[in-house]
C-alpha atoms as a PDB file:
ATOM      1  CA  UNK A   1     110.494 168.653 283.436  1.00  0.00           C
ATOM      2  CA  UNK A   2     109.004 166.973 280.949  1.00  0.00           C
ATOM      3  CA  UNK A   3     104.954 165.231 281.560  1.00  0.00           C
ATOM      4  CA  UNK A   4     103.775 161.715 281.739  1.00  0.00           C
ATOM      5  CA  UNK A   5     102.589 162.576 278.406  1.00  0.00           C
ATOM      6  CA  UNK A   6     105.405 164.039 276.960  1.00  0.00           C
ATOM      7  CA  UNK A   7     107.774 160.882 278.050  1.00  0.00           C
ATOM      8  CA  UNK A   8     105.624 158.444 276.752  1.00  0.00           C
ATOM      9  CA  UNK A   9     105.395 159.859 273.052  1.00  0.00           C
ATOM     10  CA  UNK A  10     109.032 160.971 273.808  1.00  0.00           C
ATOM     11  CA  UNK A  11     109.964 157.080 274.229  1.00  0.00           C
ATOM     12  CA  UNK A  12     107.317 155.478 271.346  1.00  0.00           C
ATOM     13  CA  UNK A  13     108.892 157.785 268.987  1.00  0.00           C
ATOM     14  CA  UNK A  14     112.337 156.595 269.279  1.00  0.00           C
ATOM     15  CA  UNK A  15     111.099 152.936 269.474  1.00  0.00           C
ATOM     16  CA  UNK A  16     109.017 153.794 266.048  1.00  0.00           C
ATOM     17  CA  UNK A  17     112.405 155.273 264.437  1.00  0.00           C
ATOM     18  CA  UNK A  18     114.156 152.716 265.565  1.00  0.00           C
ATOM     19  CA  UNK A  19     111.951 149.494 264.369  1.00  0.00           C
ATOM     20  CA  UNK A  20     109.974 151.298 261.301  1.00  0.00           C
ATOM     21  CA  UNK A  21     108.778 148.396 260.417  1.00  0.00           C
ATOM     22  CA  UNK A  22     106.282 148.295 262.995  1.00  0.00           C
ATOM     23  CA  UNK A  23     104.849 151.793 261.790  1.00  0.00           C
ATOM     24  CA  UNK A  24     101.434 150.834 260.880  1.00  0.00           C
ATOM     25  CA  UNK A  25     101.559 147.621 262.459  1.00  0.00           C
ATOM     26  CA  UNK A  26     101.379 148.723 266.249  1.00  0.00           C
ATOM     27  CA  UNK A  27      98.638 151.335 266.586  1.00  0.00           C
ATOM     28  CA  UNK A  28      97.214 153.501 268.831  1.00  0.00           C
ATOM     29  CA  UNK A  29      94.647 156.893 269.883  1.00  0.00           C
ATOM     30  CA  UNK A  30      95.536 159.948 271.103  1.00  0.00           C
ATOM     31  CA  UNK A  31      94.275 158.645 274.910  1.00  0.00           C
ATOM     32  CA  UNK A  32      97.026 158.054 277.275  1.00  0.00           C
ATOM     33  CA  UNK A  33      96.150 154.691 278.346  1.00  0.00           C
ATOM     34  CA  UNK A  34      96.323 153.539 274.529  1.00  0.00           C
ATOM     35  CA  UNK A  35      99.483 155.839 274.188  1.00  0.00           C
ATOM     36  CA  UNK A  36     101.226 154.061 277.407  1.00  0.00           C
ATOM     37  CA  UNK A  37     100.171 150.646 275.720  1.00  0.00           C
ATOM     38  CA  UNK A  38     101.974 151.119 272.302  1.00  0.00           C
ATOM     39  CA  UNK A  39     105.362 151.907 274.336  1.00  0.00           C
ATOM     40  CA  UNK A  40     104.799 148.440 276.197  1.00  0.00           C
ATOM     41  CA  UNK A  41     103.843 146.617 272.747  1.00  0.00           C
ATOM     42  CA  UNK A  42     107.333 148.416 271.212  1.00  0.00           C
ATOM     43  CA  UNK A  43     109.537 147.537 274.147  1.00  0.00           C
ATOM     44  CA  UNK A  44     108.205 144.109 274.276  1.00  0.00           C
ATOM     45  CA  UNK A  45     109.490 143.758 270.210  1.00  0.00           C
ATOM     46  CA  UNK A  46     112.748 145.802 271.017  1.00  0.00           C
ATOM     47  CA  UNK A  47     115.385 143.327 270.004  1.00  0.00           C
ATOM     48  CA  UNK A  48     118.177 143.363 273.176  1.00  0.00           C
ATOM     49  CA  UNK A  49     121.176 146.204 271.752  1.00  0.00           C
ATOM     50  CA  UNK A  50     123.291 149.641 272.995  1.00  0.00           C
ATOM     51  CA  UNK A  51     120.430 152.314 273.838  1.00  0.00           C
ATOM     52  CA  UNK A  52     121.344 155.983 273.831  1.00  0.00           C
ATOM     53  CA  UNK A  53     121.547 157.335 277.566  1.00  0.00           C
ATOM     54  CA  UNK A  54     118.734 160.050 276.768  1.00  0.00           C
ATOM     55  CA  UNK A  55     116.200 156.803 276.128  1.00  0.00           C
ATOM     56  CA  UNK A  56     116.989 154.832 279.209  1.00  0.00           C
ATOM     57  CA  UNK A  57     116.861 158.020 281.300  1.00  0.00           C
ATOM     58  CA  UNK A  58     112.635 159.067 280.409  1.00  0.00           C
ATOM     59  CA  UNK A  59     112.175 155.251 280.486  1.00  0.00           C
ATOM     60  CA  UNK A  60     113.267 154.983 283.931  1.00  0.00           C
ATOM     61  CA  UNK A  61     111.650 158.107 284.973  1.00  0.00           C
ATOM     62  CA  UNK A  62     108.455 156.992 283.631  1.00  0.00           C
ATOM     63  CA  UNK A  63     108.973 153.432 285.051  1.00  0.00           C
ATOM     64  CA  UNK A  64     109.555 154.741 288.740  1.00  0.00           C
ATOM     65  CA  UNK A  65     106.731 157.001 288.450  1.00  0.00           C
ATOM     66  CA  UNK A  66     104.159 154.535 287.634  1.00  0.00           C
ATOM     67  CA  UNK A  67     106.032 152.243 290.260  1.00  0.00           C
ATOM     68  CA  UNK A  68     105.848 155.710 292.748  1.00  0.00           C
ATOM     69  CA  UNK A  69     101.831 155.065 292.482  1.00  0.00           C
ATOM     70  CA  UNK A  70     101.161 151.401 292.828  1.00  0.00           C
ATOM     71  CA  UNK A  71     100.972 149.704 296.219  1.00  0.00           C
ATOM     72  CA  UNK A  72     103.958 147.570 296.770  1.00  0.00           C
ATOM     73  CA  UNK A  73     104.218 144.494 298.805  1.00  0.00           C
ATOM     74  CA  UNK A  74     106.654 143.829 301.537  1.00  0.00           C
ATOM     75  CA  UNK A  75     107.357 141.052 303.772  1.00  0.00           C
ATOM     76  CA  UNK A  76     104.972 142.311 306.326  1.00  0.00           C
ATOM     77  CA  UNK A  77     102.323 142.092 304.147  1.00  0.00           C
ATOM     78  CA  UNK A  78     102.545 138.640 303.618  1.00  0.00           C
ATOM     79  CA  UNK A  79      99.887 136.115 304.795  1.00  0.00           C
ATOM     80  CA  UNK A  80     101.904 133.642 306.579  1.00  0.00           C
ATOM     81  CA  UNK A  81     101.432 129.819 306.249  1.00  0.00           C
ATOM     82  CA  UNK A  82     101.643 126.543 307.929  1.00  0.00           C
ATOM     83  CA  UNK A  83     105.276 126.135 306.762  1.00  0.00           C
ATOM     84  CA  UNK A  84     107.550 128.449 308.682  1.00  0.00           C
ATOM     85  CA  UNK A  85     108.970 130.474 306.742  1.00  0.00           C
ATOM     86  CA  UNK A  86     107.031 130.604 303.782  1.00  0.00           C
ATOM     87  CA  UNK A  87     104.373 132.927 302.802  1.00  0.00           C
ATOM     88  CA  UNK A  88     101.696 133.197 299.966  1.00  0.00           C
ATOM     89  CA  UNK A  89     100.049 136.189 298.422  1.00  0.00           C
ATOM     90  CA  UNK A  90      97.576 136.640 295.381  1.00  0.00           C
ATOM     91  CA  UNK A  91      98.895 139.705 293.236  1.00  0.00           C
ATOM     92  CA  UNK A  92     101.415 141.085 290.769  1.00  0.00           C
ATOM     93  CA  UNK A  93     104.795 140.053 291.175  1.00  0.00           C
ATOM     94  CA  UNK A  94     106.496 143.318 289.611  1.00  0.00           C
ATOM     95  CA  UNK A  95     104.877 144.902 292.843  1.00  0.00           C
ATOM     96  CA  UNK A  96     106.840 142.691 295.158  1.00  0.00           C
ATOM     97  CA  UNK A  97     109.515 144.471 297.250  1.00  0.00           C
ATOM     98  CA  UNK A  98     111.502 141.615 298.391  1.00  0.00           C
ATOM     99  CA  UNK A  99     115.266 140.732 297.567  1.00  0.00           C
ATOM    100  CA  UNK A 100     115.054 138.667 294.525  1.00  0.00           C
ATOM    101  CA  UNK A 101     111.272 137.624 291.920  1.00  0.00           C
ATOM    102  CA  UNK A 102     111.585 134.745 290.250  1.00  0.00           C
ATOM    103  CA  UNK A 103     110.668 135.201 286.050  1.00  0.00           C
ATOM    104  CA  UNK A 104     109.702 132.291 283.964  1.00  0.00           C
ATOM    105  CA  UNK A 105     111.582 132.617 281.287  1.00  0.00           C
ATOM    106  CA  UNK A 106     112.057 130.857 277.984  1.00  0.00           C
ATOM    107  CA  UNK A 107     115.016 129.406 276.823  1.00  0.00           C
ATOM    108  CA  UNK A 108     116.356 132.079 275.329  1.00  0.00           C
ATOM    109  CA  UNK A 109     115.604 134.600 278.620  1.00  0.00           C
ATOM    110  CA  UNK A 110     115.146 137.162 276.778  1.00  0.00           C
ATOM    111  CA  UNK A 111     111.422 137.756 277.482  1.00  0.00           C
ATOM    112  CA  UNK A 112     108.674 137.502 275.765  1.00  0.00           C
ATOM    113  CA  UNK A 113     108.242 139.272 272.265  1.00  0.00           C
ATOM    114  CA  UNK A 114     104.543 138.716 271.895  1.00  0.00           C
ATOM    115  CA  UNK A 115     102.968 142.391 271.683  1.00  0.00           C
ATOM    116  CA  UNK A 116     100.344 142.708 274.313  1.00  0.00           C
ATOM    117  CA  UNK A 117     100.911 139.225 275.946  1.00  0.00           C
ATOM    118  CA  UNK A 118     100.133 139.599 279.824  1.00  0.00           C
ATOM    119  CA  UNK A 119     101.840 136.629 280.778  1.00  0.00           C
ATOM    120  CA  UNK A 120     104.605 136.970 283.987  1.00  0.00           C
ATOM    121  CA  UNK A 121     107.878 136.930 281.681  1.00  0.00           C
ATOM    122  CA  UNK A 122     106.552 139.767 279.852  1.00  0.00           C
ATOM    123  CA  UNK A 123     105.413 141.842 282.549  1.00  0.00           C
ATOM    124  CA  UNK A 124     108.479 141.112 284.279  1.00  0.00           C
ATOM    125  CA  UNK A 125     110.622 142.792 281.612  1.00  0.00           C
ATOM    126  CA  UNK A 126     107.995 145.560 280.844  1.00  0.00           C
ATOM    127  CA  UNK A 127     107.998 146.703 284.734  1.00  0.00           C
ATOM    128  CA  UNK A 128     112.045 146.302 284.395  1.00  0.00           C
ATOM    129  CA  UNK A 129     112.968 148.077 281.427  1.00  0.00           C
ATOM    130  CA  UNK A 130     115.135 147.273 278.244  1.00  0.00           C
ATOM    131  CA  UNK A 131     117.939 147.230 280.661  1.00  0.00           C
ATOM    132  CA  UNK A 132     116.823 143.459 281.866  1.00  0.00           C
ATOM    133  CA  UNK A 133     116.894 142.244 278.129  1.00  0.00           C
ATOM    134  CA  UNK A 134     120.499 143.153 277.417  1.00  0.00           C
ATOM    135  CA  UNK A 135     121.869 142.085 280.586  1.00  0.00           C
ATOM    136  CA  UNK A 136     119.978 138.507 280.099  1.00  0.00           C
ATOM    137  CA  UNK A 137     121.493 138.900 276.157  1.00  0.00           C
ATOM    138  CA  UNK A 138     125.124 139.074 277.527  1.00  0.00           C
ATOM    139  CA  UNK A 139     124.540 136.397 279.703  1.00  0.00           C
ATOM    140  CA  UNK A 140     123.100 134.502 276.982  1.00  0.00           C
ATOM    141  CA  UNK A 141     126.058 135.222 274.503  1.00  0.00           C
ATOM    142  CA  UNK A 142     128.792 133.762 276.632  1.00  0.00           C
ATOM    143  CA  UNK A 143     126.681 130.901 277.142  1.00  0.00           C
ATOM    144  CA  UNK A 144     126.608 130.237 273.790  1.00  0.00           C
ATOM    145  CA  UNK A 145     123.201 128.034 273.417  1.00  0.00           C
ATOM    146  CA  UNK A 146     119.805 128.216 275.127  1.00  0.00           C
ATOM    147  CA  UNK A 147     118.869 127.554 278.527  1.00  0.00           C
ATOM    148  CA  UNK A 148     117.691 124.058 279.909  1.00  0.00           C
ATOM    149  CA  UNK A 149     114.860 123.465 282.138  1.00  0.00           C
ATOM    150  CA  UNK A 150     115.842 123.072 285.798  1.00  0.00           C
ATOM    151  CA  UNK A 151     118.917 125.777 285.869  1.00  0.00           C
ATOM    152  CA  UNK A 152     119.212 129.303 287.198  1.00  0.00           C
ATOM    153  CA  UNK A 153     120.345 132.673 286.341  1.00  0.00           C
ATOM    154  CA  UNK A 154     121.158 135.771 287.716  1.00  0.00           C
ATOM    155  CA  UNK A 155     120.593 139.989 287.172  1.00  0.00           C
ATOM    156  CA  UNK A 156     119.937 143.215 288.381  1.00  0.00           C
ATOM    157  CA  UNK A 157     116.276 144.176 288.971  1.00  0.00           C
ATOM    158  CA  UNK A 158     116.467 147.768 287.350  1.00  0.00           C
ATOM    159  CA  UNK A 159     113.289 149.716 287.584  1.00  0.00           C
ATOM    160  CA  UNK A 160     111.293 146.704 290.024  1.00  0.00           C
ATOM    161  CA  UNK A 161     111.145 147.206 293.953  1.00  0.00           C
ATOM    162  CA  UNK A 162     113.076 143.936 294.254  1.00  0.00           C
ATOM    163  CA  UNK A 163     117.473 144.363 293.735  1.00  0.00           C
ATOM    164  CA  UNK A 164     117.396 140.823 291.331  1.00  0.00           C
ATOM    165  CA  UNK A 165     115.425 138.572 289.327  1.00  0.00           C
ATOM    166  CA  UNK A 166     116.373 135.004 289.090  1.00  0.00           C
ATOM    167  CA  UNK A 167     115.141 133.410 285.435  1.00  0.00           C
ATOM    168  CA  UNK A 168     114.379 130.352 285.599  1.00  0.00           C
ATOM    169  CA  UNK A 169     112.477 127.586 282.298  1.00  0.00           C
ATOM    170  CA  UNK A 170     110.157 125.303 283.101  1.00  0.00           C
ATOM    171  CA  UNK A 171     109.765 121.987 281.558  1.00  0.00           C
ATOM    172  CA  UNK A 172     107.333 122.020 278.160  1.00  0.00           C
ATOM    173  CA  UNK A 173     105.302 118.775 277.724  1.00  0.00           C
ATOM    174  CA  UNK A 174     101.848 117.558 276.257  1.00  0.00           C
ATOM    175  CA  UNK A 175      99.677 114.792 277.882  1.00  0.00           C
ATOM    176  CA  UNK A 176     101.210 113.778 281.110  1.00  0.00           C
ATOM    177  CA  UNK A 177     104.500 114.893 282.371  1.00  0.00           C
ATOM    178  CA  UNK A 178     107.298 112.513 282.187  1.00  0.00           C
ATOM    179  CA  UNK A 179     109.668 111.610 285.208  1.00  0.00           C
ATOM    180  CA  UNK A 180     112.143 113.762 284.105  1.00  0.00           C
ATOM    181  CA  UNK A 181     109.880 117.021 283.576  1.00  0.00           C
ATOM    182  CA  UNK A 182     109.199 116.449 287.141  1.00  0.00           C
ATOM    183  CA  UNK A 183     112.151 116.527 288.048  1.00  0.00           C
ATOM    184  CA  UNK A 184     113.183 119.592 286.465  1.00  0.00           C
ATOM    185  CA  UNK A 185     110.053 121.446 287.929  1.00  0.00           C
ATOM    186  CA  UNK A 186     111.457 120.880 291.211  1.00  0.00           C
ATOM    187  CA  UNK A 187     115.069 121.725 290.458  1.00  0.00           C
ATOM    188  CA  UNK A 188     113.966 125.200 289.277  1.00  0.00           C
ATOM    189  CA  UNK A 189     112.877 126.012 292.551  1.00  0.00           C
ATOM    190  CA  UNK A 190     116.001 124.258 294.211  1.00  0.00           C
ATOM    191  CA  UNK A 191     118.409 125.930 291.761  1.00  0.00           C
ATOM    192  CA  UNK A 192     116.565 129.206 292.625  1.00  0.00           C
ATOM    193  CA  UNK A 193     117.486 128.552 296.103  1.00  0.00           C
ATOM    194  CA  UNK A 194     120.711 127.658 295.671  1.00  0.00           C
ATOM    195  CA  UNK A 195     121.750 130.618 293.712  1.00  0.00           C
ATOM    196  CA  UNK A 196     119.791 132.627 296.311  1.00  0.00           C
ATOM    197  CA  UNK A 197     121.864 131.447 299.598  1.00  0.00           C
ATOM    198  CA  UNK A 198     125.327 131.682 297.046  1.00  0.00           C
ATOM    199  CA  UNK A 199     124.233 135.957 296.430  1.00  0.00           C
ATOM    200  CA  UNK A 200     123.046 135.654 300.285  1.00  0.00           C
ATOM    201  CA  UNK A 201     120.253 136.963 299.785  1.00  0.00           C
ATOM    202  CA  UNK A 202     116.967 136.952 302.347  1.00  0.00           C
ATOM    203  CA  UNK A 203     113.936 136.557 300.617  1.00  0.00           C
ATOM    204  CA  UNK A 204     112.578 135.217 297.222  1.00  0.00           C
ATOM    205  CA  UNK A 205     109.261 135.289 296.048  1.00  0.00           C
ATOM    206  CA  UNK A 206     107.805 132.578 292.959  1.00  0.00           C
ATOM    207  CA  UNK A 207     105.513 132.880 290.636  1.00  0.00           C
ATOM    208  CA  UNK A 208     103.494 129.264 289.496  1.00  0.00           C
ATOM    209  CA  UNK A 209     106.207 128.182 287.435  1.00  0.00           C
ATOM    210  CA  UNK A 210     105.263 124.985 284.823  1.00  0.00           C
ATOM    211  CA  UNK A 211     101.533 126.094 284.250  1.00  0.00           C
ATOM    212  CA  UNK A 212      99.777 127.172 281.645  1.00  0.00           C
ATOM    213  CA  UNK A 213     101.364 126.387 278.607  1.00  0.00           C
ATOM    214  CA  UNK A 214     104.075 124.490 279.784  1.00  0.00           C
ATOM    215  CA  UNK A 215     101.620 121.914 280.574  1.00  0.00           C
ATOM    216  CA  UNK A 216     100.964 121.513 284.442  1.00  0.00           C
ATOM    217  CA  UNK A 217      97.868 121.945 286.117  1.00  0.00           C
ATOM    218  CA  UNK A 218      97.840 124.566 288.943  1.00  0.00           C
ATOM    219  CA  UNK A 219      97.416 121.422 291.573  1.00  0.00           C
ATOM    220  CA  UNK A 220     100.503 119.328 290.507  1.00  0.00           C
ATOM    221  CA  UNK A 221     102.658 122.707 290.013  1.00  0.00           C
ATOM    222  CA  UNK A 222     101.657 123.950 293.601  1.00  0.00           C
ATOM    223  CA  UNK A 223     102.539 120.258 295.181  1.00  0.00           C
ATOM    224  CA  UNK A 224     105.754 119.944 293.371  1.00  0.00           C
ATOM    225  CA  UNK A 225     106.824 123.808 293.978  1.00  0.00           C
ATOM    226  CA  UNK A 226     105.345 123.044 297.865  1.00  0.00           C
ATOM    227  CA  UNK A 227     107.592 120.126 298.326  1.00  0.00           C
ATOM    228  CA  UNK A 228     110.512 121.432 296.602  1.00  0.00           C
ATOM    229  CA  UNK A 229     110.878 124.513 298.530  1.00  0.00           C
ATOM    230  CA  UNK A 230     110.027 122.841 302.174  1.00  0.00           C
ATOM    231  CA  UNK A 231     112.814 120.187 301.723  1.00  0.00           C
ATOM    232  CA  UNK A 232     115.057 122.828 300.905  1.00  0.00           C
ATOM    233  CA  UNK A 233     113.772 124.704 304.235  1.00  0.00           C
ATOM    234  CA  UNK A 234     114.532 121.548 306.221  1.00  0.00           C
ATOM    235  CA  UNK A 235     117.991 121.067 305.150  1.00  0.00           C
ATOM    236  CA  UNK A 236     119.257 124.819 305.471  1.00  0.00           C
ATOM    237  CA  UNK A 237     118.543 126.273 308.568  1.00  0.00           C
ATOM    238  CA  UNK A 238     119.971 130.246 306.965  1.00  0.00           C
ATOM    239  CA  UNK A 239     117.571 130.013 303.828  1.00  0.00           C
ATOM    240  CA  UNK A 240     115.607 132.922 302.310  1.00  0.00           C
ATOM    241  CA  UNK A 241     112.581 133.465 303.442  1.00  0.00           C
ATOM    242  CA  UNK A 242     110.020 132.301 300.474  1.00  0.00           C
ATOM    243  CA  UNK A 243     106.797 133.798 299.202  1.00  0.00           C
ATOM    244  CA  UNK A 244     104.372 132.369 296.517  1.00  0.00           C
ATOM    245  CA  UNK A 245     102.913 135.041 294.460  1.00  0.00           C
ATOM    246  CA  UNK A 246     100.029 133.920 292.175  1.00  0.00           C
ATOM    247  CA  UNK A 247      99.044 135.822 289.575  1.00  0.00           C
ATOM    248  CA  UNK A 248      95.693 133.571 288.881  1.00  0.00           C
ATOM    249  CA  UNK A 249      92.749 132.382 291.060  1.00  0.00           C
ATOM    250  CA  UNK A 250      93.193 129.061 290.129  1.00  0.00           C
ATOM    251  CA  UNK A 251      97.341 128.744 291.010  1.00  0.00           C
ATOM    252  CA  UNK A 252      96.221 130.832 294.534  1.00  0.00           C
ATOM    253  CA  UNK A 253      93.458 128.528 295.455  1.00  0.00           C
ATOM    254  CA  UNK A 254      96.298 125.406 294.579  1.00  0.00           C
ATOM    255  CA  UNK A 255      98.873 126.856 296.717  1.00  0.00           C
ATOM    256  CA  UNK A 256      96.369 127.391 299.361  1.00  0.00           C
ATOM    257  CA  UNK A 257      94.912 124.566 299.877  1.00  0.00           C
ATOM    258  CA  UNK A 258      98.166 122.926 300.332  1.00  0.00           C
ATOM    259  CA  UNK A 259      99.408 126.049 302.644  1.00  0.00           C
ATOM    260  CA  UNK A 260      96.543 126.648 304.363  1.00  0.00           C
END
């Protein structure tokens, strides 16, 4: 059986024959740590596309070993909150062993293809594996254009503790958000929902969707995600069971404030 070691170079070698153009460009010591983060760096650039059986079999290996090792959150371990049914925690999504995570994606969902960018999309699909980029590719293809702010899709959840990941985009402004960014804030977390009850599934857990870059603070994200998801509570007596799961201080303390 091969080592931790051995998989790692195993997998950056084929990424390196397989994107040469990166030789040089993505570099690295001989220390495992700095090994294991020039495989992340090469998967994040990996363009979506067939990968031989061998590959996918040490990535998975390697992912569900590092998984193996890493405390992962269930329902149980939820702090609970003044809306029934709804509970918040501070920590890493990936780690979340509920039914279905919730990525921020970007319009093209195929992840983000920023080398060494810790933002949720991209840890998302590192924790996953390649596997999540082709599936969200096919989808993509028959689609035949990007996705719009506000919608919902669908896949497997491959090498994560949770069975799917819904992708969802936020809006993208500058200055103030407009009516209509609003409103397609909340409708990511309704059409999240929706698709949720549809796959009948029993739990979900969101990340702060709309900050950041796209423009929201972490107080008008948490109200608008806060009020979104409690309507939707209200009016279906059989939906999931929702957890908030921020990444940042700043989105926790939001979400907390308004959840006690």
């Amino acid at each position: 059986m091969a080592t931790y070691l051995e998989t790692i170079n195993r997998l950056v070698t084929f990424l390196f024959d397989s994107m040469p153009e990166f030789k040089g460009v993505i570099s690295y010591s001989d220390t495992v740590a700095d090994k294991r983060r020039a495989l992340r760096d090469l998967m994040n650039l990996k363009r979506p596309g067939p990968l031989p059986e061998s590959f996918l079999s040490a990535q998975d290996a390697l992912l569900k070993y590092e998984l193996s090792k890493q405390r992962i959150y269930s329902l149980r371990d939820i702090t609970s909150t003044t809306i029934s049914k709804v509970g918040l925690v501070k920590g890493d999504i990936t780690k979340m062993a509920v039914d279905a995570i919730v990525d921020p994606a970007s319009q093209t969902l195929l992840g983000c293809f920023v080398p060494g960018h810790y933002c949720v999309d991209n840890d998302i699909h590192s924790a996953a594996g390649l596997q999540l980029r082709n599936e969200c590719y096919e989808i993509m293809k028959k689609q035949k254009g990007d996705e719009q702010p506000g919608h919902a899709k669908i896949t497997k959840g491959y090498n994560l503790p949770c069975k799917y990941v819904l992708h969802t985009v936020a809006p993208r402004f500058k200055d103030r958000p407009s009516k209509k960014e609003t409103s397609e804030l909340l409708n990511c977390y309704l059409s999240c929902l929706e698709l949720a009850m549809r796959m009948g599934l029993k739990s979900i857990c969101f990340p702060a969707l709309g900050v950041g870059e796209k423009g929201f603070s972490s107080k008008s994200a948490a109200k608008i995600a806060v009020n979104a998801v409690e309507e939707f509570l209200n009016e279906h007596d059989d939906a999931p069971v929702v957890v908030f799961c921020m990444k940042y201080d700043s989105d926790y303390q939001a979400y907390e404030e308004l959840l006690g």
